[in-house]
PDB file of N, CA and C in Angstrom:
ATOM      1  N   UNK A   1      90.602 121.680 134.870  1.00  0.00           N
ATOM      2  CA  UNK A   1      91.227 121.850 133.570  1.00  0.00           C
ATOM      3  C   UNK A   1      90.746 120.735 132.649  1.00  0.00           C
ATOM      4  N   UNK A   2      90.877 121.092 131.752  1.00  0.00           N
ATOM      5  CA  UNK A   2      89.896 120.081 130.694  1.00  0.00           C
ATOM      6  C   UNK A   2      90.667 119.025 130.398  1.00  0.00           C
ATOM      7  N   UNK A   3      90.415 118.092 130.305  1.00  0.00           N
ATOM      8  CA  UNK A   3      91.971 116.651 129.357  1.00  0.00           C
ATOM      9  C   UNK A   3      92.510 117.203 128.353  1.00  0.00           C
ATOM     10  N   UNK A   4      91.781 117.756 127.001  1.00  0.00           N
ATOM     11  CA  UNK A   4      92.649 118.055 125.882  1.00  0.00           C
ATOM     12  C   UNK A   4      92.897 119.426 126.183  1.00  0.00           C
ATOM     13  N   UNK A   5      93.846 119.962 126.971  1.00  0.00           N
ATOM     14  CA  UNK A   5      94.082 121.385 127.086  1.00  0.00           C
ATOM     15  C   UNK A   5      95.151 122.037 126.385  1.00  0.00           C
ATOM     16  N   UNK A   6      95.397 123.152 125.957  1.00  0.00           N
ATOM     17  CA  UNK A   6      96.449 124.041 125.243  1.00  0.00           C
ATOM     18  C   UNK A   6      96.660 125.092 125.692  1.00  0.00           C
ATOM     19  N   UNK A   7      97.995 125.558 126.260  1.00  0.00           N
ATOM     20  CA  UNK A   7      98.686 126.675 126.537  1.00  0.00           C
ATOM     21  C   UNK A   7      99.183 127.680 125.584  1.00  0.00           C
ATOM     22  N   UNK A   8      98.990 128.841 125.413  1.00  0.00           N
ATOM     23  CA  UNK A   8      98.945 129.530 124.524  1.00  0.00           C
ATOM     24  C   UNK A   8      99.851 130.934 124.766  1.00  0.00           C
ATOM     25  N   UNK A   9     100.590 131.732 124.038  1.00  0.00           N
ATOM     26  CA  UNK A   9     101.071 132.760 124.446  1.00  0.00           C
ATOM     27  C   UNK A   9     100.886 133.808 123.690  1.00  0.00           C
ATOM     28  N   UNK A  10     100.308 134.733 123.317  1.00  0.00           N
ATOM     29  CA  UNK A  10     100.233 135.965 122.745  1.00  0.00           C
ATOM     30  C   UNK A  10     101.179 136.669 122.288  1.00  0.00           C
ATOM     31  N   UNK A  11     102.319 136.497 121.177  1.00  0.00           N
ATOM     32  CA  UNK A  11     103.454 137.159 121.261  1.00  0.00           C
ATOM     33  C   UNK A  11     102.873 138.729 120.524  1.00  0.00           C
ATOM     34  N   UNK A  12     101.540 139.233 120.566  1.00  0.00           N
ATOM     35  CA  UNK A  12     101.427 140.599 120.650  1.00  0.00           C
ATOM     36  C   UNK A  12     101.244 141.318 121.494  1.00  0.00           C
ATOM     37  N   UNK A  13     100.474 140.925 122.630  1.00  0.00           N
ATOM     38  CA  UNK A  13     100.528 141.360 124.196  1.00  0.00           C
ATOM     39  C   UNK A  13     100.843 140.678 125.703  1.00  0.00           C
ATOM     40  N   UNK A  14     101.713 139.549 124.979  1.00  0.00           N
ATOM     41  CA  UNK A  14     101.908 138.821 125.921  1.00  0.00           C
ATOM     42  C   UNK A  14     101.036 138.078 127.057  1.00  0.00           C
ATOM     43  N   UNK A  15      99.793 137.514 126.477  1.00  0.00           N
ATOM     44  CA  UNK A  15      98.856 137.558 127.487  1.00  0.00           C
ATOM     45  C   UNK A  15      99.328 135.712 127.148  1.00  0.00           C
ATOM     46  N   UNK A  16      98.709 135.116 127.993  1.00  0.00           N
ATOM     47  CA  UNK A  16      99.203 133.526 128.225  1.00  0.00           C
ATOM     48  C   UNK A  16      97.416 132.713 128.655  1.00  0.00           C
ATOM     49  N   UNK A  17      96.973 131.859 128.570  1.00  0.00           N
ATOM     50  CA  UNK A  17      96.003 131.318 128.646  1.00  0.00           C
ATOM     51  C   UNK A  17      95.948 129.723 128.259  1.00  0.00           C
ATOM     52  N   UNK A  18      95.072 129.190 128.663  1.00  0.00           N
ATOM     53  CA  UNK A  18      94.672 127.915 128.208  1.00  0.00           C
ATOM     54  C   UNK A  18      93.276 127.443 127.424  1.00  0.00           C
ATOM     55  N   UNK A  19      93.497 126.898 126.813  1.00  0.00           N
ATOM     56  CA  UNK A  19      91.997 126.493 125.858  1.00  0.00           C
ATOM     57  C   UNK A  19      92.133 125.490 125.389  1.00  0.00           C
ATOM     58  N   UNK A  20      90.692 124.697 125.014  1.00  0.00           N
ATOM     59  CA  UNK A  20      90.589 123.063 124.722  1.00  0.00           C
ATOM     60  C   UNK A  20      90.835 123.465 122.876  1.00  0.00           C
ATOM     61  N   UNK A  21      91.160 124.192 122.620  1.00  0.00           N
ATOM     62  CA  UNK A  21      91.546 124.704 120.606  1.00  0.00           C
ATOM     63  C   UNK A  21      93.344 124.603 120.433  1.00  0.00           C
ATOM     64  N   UNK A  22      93.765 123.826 120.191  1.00  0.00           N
ATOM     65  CA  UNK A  22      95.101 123.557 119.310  1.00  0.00           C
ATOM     66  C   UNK A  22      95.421 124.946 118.902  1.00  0.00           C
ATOM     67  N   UNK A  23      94.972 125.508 117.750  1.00  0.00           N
ATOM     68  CA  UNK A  23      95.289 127.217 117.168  1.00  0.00           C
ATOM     69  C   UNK A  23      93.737 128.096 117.620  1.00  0.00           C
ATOM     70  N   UNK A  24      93.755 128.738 118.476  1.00  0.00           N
ATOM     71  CA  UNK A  24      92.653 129.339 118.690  1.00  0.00           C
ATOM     72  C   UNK A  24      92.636 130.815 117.781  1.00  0.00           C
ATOM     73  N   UNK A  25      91.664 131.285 117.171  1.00  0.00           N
ATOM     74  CA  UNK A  25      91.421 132.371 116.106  1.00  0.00           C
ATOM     75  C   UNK A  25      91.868 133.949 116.656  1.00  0.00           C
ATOM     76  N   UNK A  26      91.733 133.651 118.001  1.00  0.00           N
ATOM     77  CA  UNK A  26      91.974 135.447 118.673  1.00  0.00           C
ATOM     78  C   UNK A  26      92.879 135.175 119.995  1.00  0.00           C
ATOM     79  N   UNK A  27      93.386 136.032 120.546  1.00  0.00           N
ATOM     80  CA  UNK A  27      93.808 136.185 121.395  1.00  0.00           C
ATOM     81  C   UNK A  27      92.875 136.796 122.339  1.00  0.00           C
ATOM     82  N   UNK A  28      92.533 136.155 123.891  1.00  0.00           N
ATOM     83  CA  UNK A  28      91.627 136.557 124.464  1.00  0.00           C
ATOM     84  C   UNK A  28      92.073 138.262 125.492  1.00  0.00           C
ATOM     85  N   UNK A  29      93.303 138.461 124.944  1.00  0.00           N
ATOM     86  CA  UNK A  29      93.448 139.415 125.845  1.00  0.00           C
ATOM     87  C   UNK A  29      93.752 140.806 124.982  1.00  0.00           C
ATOM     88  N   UNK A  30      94.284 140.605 123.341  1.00  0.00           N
ATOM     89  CA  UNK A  30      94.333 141.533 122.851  1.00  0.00           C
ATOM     90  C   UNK A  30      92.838 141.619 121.711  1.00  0.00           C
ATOM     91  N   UNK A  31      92.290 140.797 121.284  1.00  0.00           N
ATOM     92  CA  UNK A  31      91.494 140.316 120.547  1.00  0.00           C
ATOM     93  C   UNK A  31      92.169 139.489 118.819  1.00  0.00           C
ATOM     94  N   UNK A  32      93.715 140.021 119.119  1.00  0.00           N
ATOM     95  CA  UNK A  32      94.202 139.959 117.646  1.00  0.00           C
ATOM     96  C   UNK A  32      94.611 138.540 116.937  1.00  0.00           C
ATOM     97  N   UNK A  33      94.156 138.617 115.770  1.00  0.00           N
ATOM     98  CA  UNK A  33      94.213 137.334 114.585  1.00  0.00           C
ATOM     99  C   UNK A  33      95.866 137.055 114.782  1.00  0.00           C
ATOM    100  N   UNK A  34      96.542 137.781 114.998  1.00  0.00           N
ATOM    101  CA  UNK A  34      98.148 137.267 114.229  1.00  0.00           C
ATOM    102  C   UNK A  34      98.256 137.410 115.706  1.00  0.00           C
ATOM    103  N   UNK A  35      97.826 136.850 117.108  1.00  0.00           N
ATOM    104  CA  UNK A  35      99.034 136.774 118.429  1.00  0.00           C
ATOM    105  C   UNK A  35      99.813 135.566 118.056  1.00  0.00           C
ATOM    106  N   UNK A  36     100.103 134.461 116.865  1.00  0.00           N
ATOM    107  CA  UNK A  36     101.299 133.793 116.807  1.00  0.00           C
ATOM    108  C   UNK A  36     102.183 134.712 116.152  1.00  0.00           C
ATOM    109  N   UNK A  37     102.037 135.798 115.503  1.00  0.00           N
ATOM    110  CA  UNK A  37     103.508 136.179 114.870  1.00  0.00           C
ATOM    111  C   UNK A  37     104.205 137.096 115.783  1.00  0.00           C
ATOM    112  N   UNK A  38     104.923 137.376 115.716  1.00  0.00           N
ATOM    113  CA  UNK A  38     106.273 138.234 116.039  1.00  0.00           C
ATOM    114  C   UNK A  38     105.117 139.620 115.997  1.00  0.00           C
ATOM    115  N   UNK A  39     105.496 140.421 117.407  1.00  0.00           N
ATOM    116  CA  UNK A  39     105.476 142.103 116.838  1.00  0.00           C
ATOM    117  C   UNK A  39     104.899 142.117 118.243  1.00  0.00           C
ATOM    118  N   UNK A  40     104.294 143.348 118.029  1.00  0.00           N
ATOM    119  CA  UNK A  40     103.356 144.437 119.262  1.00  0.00           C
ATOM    120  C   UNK A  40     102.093 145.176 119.346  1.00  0.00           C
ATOM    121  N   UNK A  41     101.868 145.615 119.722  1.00  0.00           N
ATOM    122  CA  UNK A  41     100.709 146.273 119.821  1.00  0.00           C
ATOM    123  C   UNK A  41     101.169 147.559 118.974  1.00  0.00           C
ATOM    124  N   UNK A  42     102.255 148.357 118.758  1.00  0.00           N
ATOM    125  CA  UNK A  42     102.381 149.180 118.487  1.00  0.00           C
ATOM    126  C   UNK A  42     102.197 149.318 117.122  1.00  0.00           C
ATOM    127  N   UNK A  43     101.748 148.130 116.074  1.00  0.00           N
ATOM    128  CA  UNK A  43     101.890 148.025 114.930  1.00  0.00           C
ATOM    129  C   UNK A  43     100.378 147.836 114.636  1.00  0.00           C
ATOM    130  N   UNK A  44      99.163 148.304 115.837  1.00  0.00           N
ATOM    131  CA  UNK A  44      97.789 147.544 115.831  1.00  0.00           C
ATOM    132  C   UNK A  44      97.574 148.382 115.135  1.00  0.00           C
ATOM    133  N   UNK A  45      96.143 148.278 115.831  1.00  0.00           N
ATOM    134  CA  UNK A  45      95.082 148.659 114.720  1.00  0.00           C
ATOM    135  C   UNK A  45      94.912 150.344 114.626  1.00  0.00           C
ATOM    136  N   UNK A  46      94.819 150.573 113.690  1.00  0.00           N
ATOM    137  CA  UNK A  46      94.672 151.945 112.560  1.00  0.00           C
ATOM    138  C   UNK A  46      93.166 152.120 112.644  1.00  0.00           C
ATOM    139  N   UNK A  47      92.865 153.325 112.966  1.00  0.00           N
ATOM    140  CA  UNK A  47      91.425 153.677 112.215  1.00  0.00           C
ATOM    141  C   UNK A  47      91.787 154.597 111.003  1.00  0.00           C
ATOM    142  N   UNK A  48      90.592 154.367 110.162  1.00  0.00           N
ATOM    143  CA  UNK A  48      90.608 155.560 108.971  1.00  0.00           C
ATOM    144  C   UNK A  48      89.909 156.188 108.967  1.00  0.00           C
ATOM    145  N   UNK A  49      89.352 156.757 110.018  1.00  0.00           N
ATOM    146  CA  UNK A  49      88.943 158.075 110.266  1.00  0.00           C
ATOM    147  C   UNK A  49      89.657 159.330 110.788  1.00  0.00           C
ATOM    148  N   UNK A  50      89.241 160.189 110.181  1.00  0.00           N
ATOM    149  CA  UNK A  50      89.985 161.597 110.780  1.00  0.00           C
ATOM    150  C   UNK A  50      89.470 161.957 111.935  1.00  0.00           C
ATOM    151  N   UNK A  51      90.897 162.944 112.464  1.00  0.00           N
ATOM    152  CA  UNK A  51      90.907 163.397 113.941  1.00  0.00           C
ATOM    153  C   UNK A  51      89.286 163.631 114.320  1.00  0.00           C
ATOM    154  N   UNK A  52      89.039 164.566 113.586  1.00  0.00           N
ATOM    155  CA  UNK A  52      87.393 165.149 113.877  1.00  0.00           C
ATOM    156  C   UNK A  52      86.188 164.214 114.548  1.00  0.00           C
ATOM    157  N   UNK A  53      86.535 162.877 113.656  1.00  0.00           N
ATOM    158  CA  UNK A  53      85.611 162.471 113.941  1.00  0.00           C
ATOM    159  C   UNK A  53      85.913 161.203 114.543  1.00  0.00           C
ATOM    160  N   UNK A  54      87.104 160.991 114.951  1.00  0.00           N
ATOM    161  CA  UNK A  54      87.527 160.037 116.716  1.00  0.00           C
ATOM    162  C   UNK A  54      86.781 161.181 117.789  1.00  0.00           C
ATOM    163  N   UNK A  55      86.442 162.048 117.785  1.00  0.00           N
ATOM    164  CA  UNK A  55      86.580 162.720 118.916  1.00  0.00           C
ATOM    165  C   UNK A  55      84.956 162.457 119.906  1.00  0.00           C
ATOM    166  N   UNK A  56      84.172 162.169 118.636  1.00  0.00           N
ATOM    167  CA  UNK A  56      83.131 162.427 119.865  1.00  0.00           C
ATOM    168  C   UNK A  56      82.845 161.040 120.121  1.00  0.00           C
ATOM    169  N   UNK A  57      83.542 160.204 119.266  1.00  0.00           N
ATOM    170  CA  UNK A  57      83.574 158.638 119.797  1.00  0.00           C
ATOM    171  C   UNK A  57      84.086 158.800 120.799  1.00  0.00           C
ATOM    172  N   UNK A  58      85.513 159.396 121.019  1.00  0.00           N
ATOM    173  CA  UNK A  58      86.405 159.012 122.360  1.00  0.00           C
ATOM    174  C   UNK A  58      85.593 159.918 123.921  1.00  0.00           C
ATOM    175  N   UNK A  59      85.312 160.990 123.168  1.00  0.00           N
ATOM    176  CA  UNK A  59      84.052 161.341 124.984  1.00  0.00           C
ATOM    177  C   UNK A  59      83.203 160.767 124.714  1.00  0.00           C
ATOM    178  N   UNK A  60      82.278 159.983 124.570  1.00  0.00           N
ATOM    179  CA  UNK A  60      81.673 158.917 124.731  1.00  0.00           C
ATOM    180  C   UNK A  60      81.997 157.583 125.133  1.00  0.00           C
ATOM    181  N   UNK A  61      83.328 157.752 125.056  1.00  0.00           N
ATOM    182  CA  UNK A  61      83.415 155.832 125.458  1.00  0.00           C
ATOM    183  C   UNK A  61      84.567 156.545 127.234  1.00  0.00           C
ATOM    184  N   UNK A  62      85.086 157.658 127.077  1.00  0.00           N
ATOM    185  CA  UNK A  62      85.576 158.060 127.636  1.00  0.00           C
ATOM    186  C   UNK A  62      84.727 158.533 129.414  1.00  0.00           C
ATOM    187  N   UNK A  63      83.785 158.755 128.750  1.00  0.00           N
ATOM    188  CA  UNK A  63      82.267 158.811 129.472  1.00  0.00           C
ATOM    189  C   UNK A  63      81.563 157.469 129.779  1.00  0.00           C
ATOM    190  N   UNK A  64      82.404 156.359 129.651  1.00  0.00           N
ATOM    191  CA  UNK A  64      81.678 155.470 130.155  1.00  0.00           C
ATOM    192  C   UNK A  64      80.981 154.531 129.604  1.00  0.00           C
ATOM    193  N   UNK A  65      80.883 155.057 127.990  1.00  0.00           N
ATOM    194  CA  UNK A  65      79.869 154.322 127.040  1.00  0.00           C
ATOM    195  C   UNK A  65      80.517 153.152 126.501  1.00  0.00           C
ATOM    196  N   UNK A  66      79.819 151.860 126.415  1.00  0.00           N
ATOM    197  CA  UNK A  66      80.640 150.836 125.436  1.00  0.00           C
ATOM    198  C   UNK A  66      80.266 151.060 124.292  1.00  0.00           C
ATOM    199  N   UNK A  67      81.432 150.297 123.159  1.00  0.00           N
ATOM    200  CA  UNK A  67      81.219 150.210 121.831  1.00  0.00           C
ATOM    201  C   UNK A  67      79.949 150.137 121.250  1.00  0.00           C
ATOM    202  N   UNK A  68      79.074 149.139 121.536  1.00  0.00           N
ATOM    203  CA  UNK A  68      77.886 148.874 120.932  1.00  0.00           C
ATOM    204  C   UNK A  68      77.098 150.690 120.831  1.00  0.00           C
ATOM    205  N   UNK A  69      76.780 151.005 122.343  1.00  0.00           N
ATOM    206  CA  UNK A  69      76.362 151.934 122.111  1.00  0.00           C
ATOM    207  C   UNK A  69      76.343 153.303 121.502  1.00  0.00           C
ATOM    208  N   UNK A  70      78.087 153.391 121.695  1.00  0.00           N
ATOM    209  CA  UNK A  70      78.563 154.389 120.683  1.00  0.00           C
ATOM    210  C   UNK A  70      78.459 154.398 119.062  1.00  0.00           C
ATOM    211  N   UNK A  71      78.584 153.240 118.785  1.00  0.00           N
ATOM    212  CA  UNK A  71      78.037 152.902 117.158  1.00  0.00           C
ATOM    213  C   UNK A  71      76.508 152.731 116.938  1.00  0.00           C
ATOM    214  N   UNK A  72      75.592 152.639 117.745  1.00  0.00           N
ATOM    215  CA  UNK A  72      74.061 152.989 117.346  1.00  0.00           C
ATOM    216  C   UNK A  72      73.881 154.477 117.599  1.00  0.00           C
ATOM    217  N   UNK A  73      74.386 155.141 118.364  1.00  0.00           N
ATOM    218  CA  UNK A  73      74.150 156.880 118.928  1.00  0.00           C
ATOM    219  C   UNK A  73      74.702 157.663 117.101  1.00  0.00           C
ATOM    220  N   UNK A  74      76.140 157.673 117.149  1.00  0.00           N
ATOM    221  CA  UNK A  74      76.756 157.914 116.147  1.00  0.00           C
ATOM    222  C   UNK A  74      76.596 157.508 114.736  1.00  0.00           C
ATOM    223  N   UNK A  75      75.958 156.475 114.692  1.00  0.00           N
ATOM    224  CA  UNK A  75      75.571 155.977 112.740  1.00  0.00           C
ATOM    225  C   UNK A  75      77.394 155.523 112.609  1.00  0.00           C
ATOM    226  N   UNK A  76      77.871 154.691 113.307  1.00  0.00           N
ATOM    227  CA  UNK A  76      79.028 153.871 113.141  1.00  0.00           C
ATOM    228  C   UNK A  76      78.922 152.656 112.694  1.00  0.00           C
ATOM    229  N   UNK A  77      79.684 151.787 112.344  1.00  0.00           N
ATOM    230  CA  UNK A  77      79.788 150.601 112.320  1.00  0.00           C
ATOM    231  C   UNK A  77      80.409 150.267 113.831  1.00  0.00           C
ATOM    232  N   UNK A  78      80.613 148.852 114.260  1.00  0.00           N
ATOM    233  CA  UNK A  78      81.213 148.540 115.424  1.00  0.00           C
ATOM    234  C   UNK A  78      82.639 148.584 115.217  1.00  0.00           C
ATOM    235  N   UNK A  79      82.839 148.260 114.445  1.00  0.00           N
ATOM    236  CA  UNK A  79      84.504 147.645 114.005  1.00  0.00           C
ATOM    237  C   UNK A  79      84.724 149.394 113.671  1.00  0.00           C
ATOM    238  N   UNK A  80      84.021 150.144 113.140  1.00  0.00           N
ATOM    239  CA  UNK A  80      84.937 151.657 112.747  1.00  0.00           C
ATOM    240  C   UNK A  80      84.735 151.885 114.514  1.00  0.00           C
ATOM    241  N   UNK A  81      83.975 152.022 115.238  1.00  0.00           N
ATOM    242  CA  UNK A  81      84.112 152.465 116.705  1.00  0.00           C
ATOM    243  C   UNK A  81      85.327 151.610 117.584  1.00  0.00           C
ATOM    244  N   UNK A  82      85.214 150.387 117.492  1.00  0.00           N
ATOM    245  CA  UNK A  82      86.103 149.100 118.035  1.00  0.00           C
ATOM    246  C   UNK A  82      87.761 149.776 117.865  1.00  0.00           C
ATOM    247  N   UNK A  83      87.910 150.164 116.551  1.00  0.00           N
ATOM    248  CA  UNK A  83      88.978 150.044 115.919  1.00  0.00           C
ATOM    249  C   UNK A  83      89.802 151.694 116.370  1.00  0.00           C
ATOM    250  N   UNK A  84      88.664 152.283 116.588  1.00  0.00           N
ATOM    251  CA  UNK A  84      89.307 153.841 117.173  1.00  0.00           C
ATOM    252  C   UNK A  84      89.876 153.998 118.864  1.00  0.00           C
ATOM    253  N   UNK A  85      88.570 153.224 119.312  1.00  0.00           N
ATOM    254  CA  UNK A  85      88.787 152.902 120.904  1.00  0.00           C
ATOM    255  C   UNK A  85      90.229 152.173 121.033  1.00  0.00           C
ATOM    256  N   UNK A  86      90.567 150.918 120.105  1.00  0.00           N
ATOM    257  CA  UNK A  86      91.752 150.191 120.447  1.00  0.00           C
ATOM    258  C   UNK A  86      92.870 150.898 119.911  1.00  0.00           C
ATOM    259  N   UNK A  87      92.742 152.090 118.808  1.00  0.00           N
ATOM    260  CA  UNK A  87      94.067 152.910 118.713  1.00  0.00           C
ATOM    261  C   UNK A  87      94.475 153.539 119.657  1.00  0.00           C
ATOM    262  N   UNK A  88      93.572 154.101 120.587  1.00  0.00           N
ATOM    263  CA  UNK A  88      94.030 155.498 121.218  1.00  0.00           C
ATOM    264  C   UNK A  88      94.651 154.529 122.554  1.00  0.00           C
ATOM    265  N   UNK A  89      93.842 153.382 123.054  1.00  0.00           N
ATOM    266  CA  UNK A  89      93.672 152.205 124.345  1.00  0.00           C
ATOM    267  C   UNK A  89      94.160 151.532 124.013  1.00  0.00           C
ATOM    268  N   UNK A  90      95.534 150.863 123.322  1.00  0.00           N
ATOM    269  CA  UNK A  90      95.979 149.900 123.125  1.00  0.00           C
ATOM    270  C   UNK A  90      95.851 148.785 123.788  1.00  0.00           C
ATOM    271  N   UNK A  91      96.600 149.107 125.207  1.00  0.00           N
ATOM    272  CA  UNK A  91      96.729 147.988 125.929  1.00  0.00           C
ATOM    273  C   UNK A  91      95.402 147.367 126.649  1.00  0.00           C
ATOM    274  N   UNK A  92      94.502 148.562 126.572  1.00  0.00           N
ATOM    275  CA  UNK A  92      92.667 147.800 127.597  1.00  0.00           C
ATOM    276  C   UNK A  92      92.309 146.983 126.765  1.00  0.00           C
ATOM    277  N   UNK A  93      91.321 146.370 127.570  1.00  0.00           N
ATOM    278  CA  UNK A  93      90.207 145.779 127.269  1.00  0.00           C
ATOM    279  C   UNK A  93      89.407 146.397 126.994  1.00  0.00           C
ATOM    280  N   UNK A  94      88.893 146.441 125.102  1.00  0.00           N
ATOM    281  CA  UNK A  94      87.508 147.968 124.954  1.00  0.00           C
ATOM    282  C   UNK A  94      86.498 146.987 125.596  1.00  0.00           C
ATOM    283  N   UNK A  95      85.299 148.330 126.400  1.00  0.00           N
ATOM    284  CA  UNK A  95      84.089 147.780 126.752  1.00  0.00           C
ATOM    285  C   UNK A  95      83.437 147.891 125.666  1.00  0.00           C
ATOM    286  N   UNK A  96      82.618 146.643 125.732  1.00  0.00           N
ATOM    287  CA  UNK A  96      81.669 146.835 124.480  1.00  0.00           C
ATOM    288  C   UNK A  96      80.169 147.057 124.372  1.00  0.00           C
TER     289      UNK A  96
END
């Protein structure tokens, strides 16, 4: 364990960890900016895409594919693919 170490708690997915960062920027288990505030996962992340077109993202990642690849196949951005995978998967870890 490092000398300057910090214990940390995720109050969005409850995940708990240690790191040599005082306020660290993400949470390593949900990825999210706000794990100091109050709330849940249930309030995450939104895509703004329509049904239609989550779908052939989700058999594709559903199939095995990570993010990266699904957003070069599809003409996505990462974060519009990232952001669909973590609506439907809240609680995983997206592969990327």
């Amino acid at each position: 364990m490092w000398n300057n170490s910090f214990k940390h708690h995720c109050n969005r997915c409850q995940y708990e960890w240690v790191s040599a960062f005082h306020s660290p920027d993400r949470c390593p288990g949900c990825q999210s900016r706000k794990w100091k505030q109050d709330g849940s996962l249930d309030v995450g992340v939104q895509s703004y895409l329509p049904k239609e077109a989550k779908i052939p993202i989700l058999l594709r990642y559903d199939a095995g594919m990570g993010c990266v690849k699904i957003a070069i196949d599809l003409n996505h951005t990462f974060s519009t693919v990232y952001d669909v995978i973590k609506e439907t998967y809240p609680q995983d870890n997206v592969r990327l």
